[in-house]
C-alpha atoms as a PDB file:
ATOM      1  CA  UNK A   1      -3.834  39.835 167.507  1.00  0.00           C
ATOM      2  CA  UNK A   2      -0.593  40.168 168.944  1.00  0.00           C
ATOM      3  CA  UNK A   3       2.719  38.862 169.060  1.00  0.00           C
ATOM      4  CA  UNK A   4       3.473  35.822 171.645  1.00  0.00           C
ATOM      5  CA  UNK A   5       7.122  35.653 173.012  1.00  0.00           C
ATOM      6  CA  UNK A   6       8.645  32.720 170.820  1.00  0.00           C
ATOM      7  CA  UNK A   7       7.664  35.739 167.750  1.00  0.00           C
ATOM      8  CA  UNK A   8       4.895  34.079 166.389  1.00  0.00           C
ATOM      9  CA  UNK A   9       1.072  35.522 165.748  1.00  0.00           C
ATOM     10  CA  UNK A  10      -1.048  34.820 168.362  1.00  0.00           C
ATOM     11  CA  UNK A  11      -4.862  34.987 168.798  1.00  0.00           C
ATOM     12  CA  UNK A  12      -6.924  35.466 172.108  1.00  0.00           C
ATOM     13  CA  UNK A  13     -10.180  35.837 172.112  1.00  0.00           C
ATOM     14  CA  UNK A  14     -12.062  38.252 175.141  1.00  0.00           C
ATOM     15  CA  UNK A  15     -15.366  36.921 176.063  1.00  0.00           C
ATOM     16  CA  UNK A  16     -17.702  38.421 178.639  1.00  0.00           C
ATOM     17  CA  UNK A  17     -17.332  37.584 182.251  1.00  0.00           C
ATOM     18  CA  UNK A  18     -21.432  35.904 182.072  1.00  0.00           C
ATOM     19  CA  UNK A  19     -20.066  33.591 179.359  1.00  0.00           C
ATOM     20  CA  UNK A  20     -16.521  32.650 179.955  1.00  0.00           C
ATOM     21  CA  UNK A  21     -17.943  29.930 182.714  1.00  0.00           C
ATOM     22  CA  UNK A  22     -20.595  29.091 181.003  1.00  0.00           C
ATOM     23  CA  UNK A  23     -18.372  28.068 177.805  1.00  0.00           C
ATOM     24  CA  UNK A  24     -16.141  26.085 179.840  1.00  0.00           C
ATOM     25  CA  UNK A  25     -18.761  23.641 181.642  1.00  0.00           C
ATOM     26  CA  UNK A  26     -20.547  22.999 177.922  1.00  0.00           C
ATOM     27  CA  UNK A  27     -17.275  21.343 176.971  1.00  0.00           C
ATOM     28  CA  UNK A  28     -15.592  24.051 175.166  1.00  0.00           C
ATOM     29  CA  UNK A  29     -11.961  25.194 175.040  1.00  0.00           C
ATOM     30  CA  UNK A  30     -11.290  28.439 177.322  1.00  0.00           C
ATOM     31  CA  UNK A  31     -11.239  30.854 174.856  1.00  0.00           C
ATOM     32  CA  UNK A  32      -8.143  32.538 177.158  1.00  0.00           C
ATOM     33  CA  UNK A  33      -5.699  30.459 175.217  1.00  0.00           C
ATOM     34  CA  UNK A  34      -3.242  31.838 173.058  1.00  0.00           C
ATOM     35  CA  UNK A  35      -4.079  30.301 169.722  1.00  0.00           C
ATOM     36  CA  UNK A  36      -2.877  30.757 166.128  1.00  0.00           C
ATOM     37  CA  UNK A  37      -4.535  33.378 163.959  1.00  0.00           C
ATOM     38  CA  UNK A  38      -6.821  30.908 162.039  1.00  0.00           C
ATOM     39  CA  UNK A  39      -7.821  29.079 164.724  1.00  0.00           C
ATOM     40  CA  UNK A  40      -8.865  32.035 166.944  1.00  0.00           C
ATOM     41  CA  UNK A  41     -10.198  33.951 164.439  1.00  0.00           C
ATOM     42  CA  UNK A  42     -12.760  30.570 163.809  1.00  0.00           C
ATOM     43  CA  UNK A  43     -12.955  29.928 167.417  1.00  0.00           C
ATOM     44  CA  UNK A  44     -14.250  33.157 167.604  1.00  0.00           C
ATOM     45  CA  UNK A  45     -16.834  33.111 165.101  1.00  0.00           C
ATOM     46  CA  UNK A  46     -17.987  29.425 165.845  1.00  0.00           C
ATOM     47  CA  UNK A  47     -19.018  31.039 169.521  1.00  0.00           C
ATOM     48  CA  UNK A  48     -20.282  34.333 168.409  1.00  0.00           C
ATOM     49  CA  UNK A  49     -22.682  32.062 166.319  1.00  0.00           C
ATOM     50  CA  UNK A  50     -23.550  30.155 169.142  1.00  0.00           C
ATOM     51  CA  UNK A  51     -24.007  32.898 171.396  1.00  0.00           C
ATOM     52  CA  UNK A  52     -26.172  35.105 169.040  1.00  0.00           C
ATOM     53  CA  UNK A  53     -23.808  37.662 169.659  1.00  0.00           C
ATOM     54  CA  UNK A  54     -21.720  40.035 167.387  1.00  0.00           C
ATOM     55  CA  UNK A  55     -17.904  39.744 166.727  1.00  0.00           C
ATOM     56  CA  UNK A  56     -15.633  42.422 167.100  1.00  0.00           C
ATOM     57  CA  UNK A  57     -11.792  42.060 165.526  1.00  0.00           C
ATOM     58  CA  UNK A  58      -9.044  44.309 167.081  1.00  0.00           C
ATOM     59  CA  UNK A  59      -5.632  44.258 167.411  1.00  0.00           C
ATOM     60  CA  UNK A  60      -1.711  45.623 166.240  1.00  0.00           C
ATOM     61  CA  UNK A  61      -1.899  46.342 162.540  1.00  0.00           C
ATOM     62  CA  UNK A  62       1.383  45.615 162.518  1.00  0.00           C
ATOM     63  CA  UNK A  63       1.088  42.241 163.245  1.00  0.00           C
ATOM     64  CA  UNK A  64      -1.263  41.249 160.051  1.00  0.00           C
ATOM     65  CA  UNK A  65       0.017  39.444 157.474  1.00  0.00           C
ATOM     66  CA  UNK A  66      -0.029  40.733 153.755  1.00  0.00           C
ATOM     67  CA  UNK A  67      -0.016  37.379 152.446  1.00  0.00           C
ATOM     68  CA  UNK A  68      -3.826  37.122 154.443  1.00  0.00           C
ATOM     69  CA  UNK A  69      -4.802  39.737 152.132  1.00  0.00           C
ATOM     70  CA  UNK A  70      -5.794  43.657 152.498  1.00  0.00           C
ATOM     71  CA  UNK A  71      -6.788  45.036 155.578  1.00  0.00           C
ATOM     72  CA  UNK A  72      -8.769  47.610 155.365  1.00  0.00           C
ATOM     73  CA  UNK A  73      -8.452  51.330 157.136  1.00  0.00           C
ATOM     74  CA  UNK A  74     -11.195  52.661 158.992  1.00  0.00           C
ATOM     75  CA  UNK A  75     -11.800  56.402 158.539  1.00  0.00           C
END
């Protein structure tokens, strides 16, 4: 998650090079576009889903949200 330059939360979503083609021709949106939080974050999870594969979240802590609730601190 980061910050996009009009100040608003942006999500983008890194796929691996073997898929990023192969989501595009099946008629999904590139995943390279800067999308809100919700929509990234579901984007996300609808292709790790598809993709059997597992679904890493990173990003600027300082970016989240309290009002999305706790996030939690790795130790």
């Amino acid at each position: 998650m980061m910050w996009d330059v009009a100040g608003t939360p942006a999500g983008f979503l890194v796929v691996p090079n073997e898929l990023q083609d192969k989501i595009v021709q099946a008629g999904y949106p590139d995943p390279n576009i800067a999308r809100a939080i919700p929509p990234a974050l579901a984007y996300g999870l609808l292709l790790a889903i598809l993709g059997k594969r597992s679904l890493y979240l990173t990003g600027d802590r300082n970016v989240w949200d309290a009002r999305w609730g706790e996030l939690p601190t790795a130790h």
